[in-house]
Protein backbone atom coordinates (compact mmCIF):
# COMPACT_ATOMS: atom_id res chain seq x y z
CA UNK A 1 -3.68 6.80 -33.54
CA UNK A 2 -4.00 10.46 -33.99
CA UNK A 3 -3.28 10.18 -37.80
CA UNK A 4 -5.57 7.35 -37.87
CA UNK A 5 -8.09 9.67 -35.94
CA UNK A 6 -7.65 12.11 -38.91
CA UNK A 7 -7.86 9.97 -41.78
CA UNK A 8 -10.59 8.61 -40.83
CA UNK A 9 -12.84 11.75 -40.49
CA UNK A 10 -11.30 13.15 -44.23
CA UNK A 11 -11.94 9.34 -45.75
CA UNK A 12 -15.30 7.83 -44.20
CA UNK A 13 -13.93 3.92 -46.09
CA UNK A 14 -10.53 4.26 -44.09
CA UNK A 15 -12.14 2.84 -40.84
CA UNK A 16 -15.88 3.22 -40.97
CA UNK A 17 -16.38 5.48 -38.23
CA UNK A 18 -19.98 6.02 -40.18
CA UNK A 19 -20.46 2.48 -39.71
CA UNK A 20 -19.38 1.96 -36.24
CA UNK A 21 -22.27 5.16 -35.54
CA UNK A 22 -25.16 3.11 -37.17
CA UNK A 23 -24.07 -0.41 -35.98
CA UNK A 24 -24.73 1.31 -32.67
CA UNK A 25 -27.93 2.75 -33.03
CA UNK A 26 -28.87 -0.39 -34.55
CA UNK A 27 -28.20 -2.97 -31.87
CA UNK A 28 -27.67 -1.03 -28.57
CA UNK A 29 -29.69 2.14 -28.99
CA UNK A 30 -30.45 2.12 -25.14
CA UNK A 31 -27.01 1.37 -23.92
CA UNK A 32 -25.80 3.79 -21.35
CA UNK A 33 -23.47 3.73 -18.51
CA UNK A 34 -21.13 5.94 -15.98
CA UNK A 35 -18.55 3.58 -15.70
CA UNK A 36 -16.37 5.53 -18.23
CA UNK A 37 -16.53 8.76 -16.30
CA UNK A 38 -14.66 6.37 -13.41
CA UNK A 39 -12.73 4.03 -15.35
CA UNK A 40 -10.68 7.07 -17.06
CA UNK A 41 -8.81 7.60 -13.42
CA UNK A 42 -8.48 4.11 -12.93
CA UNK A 43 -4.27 3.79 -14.07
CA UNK A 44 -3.93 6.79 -11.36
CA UNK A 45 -5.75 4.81 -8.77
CA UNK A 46 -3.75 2.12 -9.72
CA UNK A 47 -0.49 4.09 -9.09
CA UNK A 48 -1.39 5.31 -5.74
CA UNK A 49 -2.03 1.64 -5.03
CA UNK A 50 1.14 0.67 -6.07
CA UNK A 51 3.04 3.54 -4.07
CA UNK A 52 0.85 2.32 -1.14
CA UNK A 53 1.72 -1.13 -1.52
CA UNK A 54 5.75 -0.03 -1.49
CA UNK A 55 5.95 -0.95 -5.25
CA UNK A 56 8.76 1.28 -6.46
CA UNK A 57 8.15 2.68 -9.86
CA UNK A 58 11.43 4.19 -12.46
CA UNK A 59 10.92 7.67 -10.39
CA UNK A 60 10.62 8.43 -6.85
CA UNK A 61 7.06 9.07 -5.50
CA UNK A 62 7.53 13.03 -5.65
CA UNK A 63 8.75 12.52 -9.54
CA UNK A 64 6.08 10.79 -10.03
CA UNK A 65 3.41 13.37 -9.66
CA UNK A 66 5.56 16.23 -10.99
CA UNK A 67 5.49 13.87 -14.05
CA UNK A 68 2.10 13.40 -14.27
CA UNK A 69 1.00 16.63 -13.03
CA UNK A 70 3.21 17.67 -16.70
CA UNK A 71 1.25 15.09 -18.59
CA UNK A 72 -1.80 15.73 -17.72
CA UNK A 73 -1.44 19.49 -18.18
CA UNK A 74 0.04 19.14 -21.81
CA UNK A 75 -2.76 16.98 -22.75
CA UNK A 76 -5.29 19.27 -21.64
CA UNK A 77 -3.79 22.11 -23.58
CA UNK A 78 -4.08 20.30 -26.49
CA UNK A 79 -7.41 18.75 -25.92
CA UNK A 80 -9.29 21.91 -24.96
CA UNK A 81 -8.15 24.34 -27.62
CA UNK A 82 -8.95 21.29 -30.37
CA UNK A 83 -12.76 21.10 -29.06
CA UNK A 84 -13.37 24.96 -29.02
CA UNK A 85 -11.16 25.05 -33.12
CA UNK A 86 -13.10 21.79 -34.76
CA UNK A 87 -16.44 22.56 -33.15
CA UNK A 88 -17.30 19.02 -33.54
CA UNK A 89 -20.98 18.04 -32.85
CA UNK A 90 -21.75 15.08 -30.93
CA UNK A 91 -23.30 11.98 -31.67
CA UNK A 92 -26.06 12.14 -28.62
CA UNK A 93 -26.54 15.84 -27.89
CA UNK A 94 -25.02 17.78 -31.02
CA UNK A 95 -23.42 19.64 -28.52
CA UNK A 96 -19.76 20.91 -30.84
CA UNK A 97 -16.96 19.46 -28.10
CA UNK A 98 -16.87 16.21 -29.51
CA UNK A 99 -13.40 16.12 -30.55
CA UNK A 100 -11.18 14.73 -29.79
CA UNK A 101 -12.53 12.87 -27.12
CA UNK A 102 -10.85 14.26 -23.64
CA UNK A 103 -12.40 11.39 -21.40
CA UNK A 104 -10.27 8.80 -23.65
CA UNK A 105 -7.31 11.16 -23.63
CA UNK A 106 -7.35 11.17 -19.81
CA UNK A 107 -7.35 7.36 -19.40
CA UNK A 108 -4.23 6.81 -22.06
CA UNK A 109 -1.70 9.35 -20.58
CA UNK A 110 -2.64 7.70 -17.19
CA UNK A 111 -2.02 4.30 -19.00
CA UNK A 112 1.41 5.59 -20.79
CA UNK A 113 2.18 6.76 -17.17
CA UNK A 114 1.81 3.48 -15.62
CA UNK A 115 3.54 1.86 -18.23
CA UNK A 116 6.36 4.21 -18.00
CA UNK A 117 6.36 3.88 -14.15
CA UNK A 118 5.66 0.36 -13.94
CA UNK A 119 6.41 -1.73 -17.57
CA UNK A 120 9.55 -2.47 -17.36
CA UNK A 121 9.01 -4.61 -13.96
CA UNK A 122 6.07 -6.57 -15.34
CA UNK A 123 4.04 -5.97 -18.14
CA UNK A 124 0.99 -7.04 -16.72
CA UNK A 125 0.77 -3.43 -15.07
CA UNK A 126 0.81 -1.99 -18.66
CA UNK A 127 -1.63 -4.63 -20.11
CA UNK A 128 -3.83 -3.62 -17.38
CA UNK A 129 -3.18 -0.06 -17.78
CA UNK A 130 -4.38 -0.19 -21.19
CA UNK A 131 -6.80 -2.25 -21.56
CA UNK A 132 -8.64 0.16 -19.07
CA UNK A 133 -7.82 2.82 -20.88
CA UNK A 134 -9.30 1.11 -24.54
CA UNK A 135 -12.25 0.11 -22.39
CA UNK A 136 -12.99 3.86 -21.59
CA UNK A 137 -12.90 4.75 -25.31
CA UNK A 138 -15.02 1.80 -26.36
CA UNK A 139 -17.64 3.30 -23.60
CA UNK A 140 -17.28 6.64 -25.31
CA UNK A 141 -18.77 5.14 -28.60
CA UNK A 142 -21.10 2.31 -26.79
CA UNK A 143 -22.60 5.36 -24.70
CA UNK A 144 -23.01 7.84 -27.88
CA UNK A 145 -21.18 10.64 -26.64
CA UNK A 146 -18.50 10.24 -29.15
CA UNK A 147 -18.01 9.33 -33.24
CA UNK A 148 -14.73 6.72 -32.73
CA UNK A 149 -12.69 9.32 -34.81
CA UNK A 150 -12.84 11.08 -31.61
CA UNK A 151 -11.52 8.26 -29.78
CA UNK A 152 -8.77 7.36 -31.75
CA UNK A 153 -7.53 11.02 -31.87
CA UNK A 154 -7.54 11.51 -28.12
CA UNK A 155 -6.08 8.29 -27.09
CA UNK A 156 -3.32 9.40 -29.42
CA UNK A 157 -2.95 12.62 -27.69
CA UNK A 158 -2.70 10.75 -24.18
CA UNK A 159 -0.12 8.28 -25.09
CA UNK A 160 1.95 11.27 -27.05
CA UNK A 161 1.57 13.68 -24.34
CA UNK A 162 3.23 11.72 -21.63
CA UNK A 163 6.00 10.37 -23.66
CA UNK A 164 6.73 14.03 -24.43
CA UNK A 165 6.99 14.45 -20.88
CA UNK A 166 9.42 11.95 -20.05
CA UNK A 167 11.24 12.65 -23.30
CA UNK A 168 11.89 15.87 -22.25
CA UNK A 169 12.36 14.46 -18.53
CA UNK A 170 14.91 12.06 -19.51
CA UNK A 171 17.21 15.08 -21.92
CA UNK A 172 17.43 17.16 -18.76
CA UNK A 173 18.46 13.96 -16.75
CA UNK A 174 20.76 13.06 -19.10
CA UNK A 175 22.40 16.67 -19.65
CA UNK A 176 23.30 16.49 -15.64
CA UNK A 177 26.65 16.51 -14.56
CA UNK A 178 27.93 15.99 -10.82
CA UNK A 179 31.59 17.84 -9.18
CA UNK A 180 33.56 15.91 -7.00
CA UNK A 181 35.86 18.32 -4.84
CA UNK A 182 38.06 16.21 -2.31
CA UNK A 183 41.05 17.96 -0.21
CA UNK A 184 44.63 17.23 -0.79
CA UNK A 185 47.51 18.05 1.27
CA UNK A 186 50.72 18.17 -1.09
CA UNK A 187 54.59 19.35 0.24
CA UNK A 188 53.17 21.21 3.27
CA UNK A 189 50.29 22.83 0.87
CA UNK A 190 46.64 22.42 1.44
CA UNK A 191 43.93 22.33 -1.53
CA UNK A 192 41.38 21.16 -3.19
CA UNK A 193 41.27 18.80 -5.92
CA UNK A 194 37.97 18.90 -8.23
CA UNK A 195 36.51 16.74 -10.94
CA UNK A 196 33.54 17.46 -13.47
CA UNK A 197 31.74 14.69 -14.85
CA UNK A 198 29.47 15.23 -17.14
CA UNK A 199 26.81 12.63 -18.19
């Protein structure tokens, strides 16, 4: 999505972001709505509803938010250096933090999260997870605060930032190893017996 994001903005054919502007102005010049500044925390909502409800995700509750706490940091790093470096003007106000678009960032590593979380269980939490997450982008562009280059860029760096996380969560995880010490008593001698495994 990301190179797509950047393709399109260096070849105006690739995807038409040009064209998605005008067809826009042309047949909803008036549309506007607040739902996408809502919708974006929707998959986190979700999650607390989940833990709530006693729905066990991959990770323990306190994992969890460590997890996302990461994910939502890394994105942010990204996402805030980008808009101050491009200087992107946007489509409503000209105002140069346009890209990539942070609001459709947000909603996609919340949507990764849940799917991380939740996917493997049922997949309707991911469909659900995602499709709120596309809705919030596709408000971006209906609402004229952002070109959908923007879009496509940020939901890339949502969906890349938390698998980085869990990646990197996982390595550790896996580079873990547990000791087993157990006493012995051999020919009148007492000791210790241990074993190292290492995962």
């Amino acid at each position: 999505m990301m190179g797509a994001g950047l393709l399109a903005k260096a070849d105006v054919e690739l995807i038409g972001w040009e064209n998605v502007y005008e067809f826009r102005k042309e047949k909803i010049p008036q549309f506007h709505t607040k739902a996408d500044d809502y919708l974006q925390y929707a998959p986190i909502a979700g999650l607390l509803s989940l833990n709530a409800f006693g729905i066990k995700g991959e990770n323990k509750f306190s994992t969890q938010m460590l997890l996302l706490a990461k994910s939502e940091l890394l994105m942010c790093a990204v996402v805030i250096p980008l808009k101050i470096l491009t200087e992107q003007a946007r489509p409503d106000s000209g105002a140069k933090s346009s890209f990539p678009s942070g609001h459709t960032a947000q909603a996609f590593v919340a949507a990764t999260f849940i799917h991380k979380e939740y996917g493997k269980q049922h997949r309707l939490y991911s469909v659900l997870a995602y499709t709120t997450a596309t809705s919030v982008g596709i408000l971006r562009i209906l609402n004229n605060r952002h070109w959908s280059t923007d879009v496509l860029f940020g939901a890339g760096i949502g969906i890349l930032s938390t698998h980085l996380v869990y990646h990197f969560h996982d390595q550790r995880q896996m580079k873990k190893s547990s000791l087993l010490v157990s006493p012995t008593y051999q020919k009148g001698n007492i000791g210790l017996n241990a074993i190292i495994q290492f995962k």
